[in-house]
PDB file of N, CA and C in Angstrom:
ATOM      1  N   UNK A   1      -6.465  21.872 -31.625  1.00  0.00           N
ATOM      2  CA  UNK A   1      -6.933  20.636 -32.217  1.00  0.00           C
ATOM      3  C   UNK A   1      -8.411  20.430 -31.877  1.00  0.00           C
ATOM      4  N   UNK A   2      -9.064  20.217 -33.211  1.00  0.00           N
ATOM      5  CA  UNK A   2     -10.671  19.848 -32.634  1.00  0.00           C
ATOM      6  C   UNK A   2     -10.564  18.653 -33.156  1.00  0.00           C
ATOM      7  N   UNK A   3     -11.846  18.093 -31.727  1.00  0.00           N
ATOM      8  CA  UNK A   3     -12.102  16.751 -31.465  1.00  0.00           C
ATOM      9  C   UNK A   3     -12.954  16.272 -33.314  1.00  0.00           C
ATOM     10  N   UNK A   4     -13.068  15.232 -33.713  1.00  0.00           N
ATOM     11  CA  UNK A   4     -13.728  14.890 -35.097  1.00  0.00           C
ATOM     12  C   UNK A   4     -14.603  13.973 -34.582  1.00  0.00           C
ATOM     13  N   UNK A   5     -15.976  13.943 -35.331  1.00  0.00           N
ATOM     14  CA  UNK A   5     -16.940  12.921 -34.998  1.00  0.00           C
ATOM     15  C   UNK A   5     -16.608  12.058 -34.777  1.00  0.00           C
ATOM     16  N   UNK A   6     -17.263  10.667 -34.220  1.00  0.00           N
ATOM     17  CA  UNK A   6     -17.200   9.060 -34.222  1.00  0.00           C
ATOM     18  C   UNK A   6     -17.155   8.845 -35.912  1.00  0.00           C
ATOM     19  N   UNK A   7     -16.449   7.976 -35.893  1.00  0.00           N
ATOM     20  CA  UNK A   7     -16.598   7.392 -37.551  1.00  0.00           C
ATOM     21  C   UNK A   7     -17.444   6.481 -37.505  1.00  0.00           C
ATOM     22  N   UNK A   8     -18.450   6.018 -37.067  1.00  0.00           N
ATOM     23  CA  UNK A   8     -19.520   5.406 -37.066  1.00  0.00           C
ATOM     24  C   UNK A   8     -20.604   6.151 -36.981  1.00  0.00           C
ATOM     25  N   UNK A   9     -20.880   7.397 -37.100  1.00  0.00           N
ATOM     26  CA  UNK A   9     -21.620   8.390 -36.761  1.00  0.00           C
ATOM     27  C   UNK A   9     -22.100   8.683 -38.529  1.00  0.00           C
ATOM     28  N   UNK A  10     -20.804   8.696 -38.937  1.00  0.00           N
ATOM     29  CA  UNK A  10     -20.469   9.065 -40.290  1.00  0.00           C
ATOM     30  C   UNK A  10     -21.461   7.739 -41.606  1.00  0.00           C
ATOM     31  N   UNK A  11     -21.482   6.876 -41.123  1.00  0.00           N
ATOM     32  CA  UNK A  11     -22.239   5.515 -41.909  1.00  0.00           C
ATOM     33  C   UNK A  11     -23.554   5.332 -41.415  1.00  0.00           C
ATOM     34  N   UNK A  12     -23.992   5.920 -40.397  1.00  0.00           N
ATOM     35  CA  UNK A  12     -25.410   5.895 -39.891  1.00  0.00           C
ATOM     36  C   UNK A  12     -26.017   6.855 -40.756  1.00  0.00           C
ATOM     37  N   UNK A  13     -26.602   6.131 -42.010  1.00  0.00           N
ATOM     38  CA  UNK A  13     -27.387   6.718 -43.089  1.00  0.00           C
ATOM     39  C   UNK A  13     -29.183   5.791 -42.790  1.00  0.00           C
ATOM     40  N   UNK A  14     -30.065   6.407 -42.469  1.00  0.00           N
ATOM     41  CA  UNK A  14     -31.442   6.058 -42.516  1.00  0.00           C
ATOM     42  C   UNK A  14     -31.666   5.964 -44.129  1.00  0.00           C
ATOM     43  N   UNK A  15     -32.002   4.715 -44.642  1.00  0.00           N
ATOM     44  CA  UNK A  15     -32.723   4.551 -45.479  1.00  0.00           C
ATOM     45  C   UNK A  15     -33.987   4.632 -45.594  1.00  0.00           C
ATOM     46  N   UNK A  16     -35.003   5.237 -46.166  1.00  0.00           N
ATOM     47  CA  UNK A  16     -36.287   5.540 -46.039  1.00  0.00           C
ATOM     48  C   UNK A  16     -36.844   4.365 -46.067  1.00  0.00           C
ATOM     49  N   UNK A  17     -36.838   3.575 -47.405  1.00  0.00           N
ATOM     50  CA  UNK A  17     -37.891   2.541 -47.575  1.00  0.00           C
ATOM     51  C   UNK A  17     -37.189   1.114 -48.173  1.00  0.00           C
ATOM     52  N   UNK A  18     -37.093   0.217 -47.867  1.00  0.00           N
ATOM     53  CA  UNK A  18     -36.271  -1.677 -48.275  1.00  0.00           C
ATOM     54  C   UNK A  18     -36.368  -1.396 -49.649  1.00  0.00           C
ATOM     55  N   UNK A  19     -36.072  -1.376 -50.681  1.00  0.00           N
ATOM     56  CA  UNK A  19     -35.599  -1.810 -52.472  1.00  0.00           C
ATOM     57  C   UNK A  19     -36.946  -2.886 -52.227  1.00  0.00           C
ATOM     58  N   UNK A  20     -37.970  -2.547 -53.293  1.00  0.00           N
ATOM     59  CA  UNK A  20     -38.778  -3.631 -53.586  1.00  0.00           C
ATOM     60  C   UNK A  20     -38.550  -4.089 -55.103  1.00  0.00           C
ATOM     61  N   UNK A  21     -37.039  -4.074 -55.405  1.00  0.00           N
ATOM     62  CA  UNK A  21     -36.146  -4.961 -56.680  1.00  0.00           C
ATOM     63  C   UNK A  21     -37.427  -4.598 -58.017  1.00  0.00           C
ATOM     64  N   UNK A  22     -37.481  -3.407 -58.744  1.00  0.00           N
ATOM     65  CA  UNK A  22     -38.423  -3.467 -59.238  1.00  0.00           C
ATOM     66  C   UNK A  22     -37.908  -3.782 -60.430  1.00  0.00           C
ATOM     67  N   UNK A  23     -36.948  -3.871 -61.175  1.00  0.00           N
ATOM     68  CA  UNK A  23     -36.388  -4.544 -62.140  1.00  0.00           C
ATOM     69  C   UNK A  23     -35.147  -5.487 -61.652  1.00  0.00           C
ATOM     70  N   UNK A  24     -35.217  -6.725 -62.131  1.00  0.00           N
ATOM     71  CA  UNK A  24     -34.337  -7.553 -62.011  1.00  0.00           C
ATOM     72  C   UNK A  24     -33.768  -7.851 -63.436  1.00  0.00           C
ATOM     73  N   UNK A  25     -32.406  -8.400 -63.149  1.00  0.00           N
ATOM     74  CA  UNK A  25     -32.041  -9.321 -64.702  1.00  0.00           C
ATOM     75  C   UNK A  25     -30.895 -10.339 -63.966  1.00  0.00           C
ATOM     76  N   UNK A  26     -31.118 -11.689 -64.990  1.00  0.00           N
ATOM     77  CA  UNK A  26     -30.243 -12.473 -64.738  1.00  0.00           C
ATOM     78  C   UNK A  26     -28.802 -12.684 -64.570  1.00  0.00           C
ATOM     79  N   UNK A  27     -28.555 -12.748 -63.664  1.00  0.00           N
ATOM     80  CA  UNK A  27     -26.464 -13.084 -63.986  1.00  0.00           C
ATOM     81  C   UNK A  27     -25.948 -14.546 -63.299  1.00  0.00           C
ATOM     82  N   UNK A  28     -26.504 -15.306 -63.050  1.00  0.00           N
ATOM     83  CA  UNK A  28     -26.359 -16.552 -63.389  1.00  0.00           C
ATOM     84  C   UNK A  28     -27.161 -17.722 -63.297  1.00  0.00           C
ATOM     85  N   UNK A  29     -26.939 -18.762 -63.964  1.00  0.00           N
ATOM     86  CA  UNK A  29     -27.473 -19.574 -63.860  1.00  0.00           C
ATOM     87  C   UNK A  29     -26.708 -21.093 -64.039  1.00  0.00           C
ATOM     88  N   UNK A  30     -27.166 -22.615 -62.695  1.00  0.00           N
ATOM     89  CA  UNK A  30     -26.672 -23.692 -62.817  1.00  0.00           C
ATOM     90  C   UNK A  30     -27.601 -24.473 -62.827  1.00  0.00           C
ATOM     91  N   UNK A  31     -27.156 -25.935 -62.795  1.00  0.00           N
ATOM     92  CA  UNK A  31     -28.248 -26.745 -62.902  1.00  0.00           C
ATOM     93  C   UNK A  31     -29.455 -26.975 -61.704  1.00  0.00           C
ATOM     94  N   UNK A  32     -29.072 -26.279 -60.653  1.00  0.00           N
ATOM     95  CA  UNK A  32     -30.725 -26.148 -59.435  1.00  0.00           C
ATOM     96  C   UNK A  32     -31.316 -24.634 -59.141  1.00  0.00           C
ATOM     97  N   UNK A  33     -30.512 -23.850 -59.957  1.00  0.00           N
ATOM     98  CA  UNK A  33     -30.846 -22.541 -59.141  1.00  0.00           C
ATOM     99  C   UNK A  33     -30.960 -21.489 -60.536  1.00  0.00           C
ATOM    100  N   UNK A  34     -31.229 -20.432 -60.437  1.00  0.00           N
ATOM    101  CA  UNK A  34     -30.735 -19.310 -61.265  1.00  0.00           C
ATOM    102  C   UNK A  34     -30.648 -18.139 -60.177  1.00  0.00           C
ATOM    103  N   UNK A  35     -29.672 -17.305 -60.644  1.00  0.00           N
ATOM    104  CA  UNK A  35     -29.441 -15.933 -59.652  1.00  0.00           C
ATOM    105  C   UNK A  35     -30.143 -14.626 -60.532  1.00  0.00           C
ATOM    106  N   UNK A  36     -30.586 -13.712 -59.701  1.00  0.00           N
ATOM    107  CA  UNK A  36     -30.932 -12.515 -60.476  1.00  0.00           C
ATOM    108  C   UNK A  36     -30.123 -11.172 -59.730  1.00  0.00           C
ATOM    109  N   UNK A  37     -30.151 -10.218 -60.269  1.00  0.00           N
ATOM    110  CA  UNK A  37     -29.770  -8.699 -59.463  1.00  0.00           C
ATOM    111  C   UNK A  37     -30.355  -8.132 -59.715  1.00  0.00           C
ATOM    112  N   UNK A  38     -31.111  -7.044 -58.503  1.00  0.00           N
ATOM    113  CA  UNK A  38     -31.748  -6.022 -58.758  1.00  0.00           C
ATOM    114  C   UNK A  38     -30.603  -4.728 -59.396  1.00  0.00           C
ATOM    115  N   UNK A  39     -31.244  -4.377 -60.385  1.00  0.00           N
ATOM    116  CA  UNK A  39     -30.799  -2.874 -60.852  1.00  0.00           C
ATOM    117  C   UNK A  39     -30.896  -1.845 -59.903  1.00  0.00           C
ATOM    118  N   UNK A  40     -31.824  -1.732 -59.351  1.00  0.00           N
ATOM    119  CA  UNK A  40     -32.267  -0.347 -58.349  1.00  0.00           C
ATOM    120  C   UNK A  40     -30.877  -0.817 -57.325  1.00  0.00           C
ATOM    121  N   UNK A  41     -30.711  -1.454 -55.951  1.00  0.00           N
ATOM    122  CA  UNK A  41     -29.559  -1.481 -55.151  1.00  0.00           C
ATOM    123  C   UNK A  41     -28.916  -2.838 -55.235  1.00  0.00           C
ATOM    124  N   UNK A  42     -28.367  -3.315 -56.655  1.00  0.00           N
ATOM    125  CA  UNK A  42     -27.279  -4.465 -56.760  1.00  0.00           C
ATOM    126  C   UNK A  42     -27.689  -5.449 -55.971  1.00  0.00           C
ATOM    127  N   UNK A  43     -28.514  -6.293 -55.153  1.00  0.00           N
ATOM    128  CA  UNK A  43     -28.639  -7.455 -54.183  1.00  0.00           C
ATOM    129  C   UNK A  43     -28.734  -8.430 -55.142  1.00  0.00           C
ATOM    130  N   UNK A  44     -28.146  -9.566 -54.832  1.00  0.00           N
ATOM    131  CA  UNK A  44     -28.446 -10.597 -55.696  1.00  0.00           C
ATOM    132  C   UNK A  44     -28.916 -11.814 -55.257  1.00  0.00           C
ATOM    133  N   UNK A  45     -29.732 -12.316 -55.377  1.00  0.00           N
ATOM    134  CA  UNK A  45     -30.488 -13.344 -54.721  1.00  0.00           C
ATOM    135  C   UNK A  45     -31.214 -14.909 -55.989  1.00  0.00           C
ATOM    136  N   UNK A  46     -31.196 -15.354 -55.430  1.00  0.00           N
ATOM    137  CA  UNK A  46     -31.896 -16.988 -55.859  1.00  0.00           C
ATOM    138  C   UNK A  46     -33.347 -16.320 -56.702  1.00  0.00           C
ATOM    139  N   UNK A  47     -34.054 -16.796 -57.593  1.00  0.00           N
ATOM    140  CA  UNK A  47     -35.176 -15.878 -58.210  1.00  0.00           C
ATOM    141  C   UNK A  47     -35.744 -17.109 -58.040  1.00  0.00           C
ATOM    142  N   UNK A  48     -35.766 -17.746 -56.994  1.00  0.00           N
ATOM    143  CA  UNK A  48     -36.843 -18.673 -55.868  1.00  0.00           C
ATOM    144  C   UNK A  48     -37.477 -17.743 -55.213  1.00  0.00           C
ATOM    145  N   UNK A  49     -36.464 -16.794 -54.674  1.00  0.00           N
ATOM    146  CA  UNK A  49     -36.602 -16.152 -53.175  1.00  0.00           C
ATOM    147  C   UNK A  49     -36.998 -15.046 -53.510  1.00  0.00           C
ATOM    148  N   UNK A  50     -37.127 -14.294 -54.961  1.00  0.00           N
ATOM    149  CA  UNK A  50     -37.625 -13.376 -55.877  1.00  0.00           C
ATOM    150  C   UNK A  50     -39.175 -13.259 -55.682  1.00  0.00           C
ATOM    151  N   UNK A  51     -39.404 -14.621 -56.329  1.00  0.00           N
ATOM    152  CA  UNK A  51     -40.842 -15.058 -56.118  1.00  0.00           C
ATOM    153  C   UNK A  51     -41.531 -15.117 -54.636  1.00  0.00           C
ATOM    154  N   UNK A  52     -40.440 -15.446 -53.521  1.00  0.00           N
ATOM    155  CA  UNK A  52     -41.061 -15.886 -52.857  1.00  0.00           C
ATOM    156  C   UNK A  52     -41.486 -14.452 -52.194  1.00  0.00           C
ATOM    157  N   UNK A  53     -40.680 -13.131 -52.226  1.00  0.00           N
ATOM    158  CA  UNK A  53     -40.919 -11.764 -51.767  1.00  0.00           C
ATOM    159  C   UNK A  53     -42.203 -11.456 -52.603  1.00  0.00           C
ATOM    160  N   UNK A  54     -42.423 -11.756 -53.827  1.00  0.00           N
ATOM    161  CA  UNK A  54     -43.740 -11.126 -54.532  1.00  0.00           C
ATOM    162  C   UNK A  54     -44.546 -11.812 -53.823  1.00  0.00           C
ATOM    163  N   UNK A  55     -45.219 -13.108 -53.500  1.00  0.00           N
ATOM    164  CA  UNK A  55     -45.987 -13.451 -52.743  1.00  0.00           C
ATOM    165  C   UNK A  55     -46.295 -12.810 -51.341  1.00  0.00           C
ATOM    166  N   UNK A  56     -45.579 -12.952 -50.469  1.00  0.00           N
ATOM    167  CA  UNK A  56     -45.646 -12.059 -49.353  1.00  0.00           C
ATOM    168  C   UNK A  56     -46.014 -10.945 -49.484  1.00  0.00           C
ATOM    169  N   UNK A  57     -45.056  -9.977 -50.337  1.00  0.00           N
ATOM    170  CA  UNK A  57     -46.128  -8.981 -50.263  1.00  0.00           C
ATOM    171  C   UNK A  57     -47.459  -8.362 -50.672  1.00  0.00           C
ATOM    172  N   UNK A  58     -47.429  -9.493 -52.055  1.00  0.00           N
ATOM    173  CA  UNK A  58     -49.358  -9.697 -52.207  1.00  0.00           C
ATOM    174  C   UNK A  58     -49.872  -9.845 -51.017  1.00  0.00           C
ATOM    175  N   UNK A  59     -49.505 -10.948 -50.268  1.00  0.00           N
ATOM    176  CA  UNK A  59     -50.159 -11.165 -48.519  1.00  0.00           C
ATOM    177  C   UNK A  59     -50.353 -10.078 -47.872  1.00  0.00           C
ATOM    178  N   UNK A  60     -49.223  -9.069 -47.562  1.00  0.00           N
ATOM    179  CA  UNK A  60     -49.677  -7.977 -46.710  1.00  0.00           C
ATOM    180  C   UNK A  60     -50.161  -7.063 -47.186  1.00  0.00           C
ATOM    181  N   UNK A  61     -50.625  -6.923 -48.786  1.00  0.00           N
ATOM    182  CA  UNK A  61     -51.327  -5.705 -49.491  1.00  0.00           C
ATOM    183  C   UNK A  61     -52.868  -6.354 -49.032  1.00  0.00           C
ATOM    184  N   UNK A  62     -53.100  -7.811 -49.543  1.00  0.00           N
ATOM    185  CA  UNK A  62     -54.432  -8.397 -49.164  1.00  0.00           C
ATOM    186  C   UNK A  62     -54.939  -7.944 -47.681  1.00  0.00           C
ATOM    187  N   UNK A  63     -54.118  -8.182 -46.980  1.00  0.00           N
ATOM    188  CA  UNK A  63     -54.543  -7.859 -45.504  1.00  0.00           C
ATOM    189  C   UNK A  63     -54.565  -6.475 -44.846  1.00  0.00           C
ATOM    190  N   UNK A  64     -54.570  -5.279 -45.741  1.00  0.00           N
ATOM    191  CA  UNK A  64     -54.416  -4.211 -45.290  1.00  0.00           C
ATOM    192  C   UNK A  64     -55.977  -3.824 -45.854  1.00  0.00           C
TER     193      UNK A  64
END
Protein backbone atom coordinates (compact mmCIF):
# COMPACT_ATOMS: atom_id res chain seq x y z
CA UNK A 1 0.00 0.00 0.00
CA UNK A 2 1.36 3.47 -0.93
CA UNK A 3 0.87 6.34 1.21
CA UNK A 4 -1.37 9.16 -1.31
CA UNK A 5 -0.76 12.87 -1.08
CA UNK A 6 -2.60 15.32 1.41
CA UNK A 7 -5.80 16.23 -0.37
CA UNK A 8 -5.14 19.68 0.26
CA UNK A 9 -1.94 19.50 -1.51
CA UNK A 10 -4.09 18.59 -4.48
CA UNK A 11 -6.21 22.31 -4.52
CA UNK A 12 -3.10 24.35 -3.86
CA UNK A 13 -3.23 25.78 -7.43
CA UNK A 14 -1.07 29.31 -7.68
CA UNK A 15 -2.92 31.57 -9.72
CA UNK A 16 -0.62 33.85 -11.60
CA UNK A 17 -2.44 37.10 -11.81
CA UNK A 18 -6.36 38.45 -9.88
CA UNK A 19 -9.12 38.48 -13.12
CA UNK A 20 -9.09 42.21 -13.96
CA UNK A 21 -13.08 41.30 -15.19
CA UNK A 22 -12.28 42.48 -18.64
CA UNK A 23 -15.68 41.86 -19.98
CA UNK A 24 -18.63 42.04 -17.85
CA UNK A 25 -22.48 41.61 -18.61
CA UNK A 26 -25.47 42.10 -16.61
CA UNK A 27 -27.55 39.40 -14.70
CA UNK A 28 -29.44 41.35 -12.46
CA UNK A 29 -30.97 44.11 -11.64
CA UNK A 30 -33.41 45.85 -8.53
CA UNK A 31 -34.48 48.94 -7.50
CA UNK A 32 -30.83 50.14 -5.56
CA UNK A 33 -28.35 48.02 -7.14
CA UNK A 34 -27.56 46.22 -10.47
CA UNK A 35 -25.29 42.98 -10.47
CA UNK A 36 -22.78 42.18 -13.23
CA UNK A 37 -20.49 38.85 -13.98
CA UNK A 38 -17.33 38.71 -15.24
CA UNK A 39 -17.04 36.29 -18.29
CA UNK A 40 -13.28 35.64 -17.85
CA UNK A 41 -13.74 33.82 -13.93
CA UNK A 42 -17.76 34.01 -13.19
CA UNK A 43 -17.46 36.60 -9.93
CA UNK A 44 -20.35 38.52 -9.58
CA UNK A 45 -20.39 41.68 -7.94
CA UNK A 46 -22.50 45.12 -7.44
CA UNK A 47 -21.27 47.30 -10.79
CA UNK A 48 -20.80 50.04 -7.90
CA UNK A 49 -17.89 48.02 -6.85
CA UNK A 50 -17.07 47.46 -10.73
CA UNK A 51 -16.45 51.04 -10.94
CA UNK A 52 -15.06 51.34 -7.88
CA UNK A 53 -11.97 48.61 -8.98
CA UNK A 54 -11.52 50.76 -12.32
CA UNK A 55 -10.74 53.74 -10.27
CA UNK A 56 -8.20 52.24 -8.06
CA UNK A 57 -6.51 50.86 -10.47
CA UNK A 58 -6.22 54.07 -12.56
CA UNK A 59 -4.67 55.16 -8.99
CA UNK A 60 -1.96 52.65 -8.94
CA UNK A 61 -1.15 52.89 -12.80
CA UNK A 62 -0.91 56.93 -12.00
CA UNK A 63 1.49 56.28 -9.26
CA UNK A 64 3.81 53.95 -10.86
Amino acid sequence: MTPSQPAHSAMEKVRPEPCKHPQVQIVSRDEDAEYVECKECGAVFESSEFKDMAIEEQKHLDEE
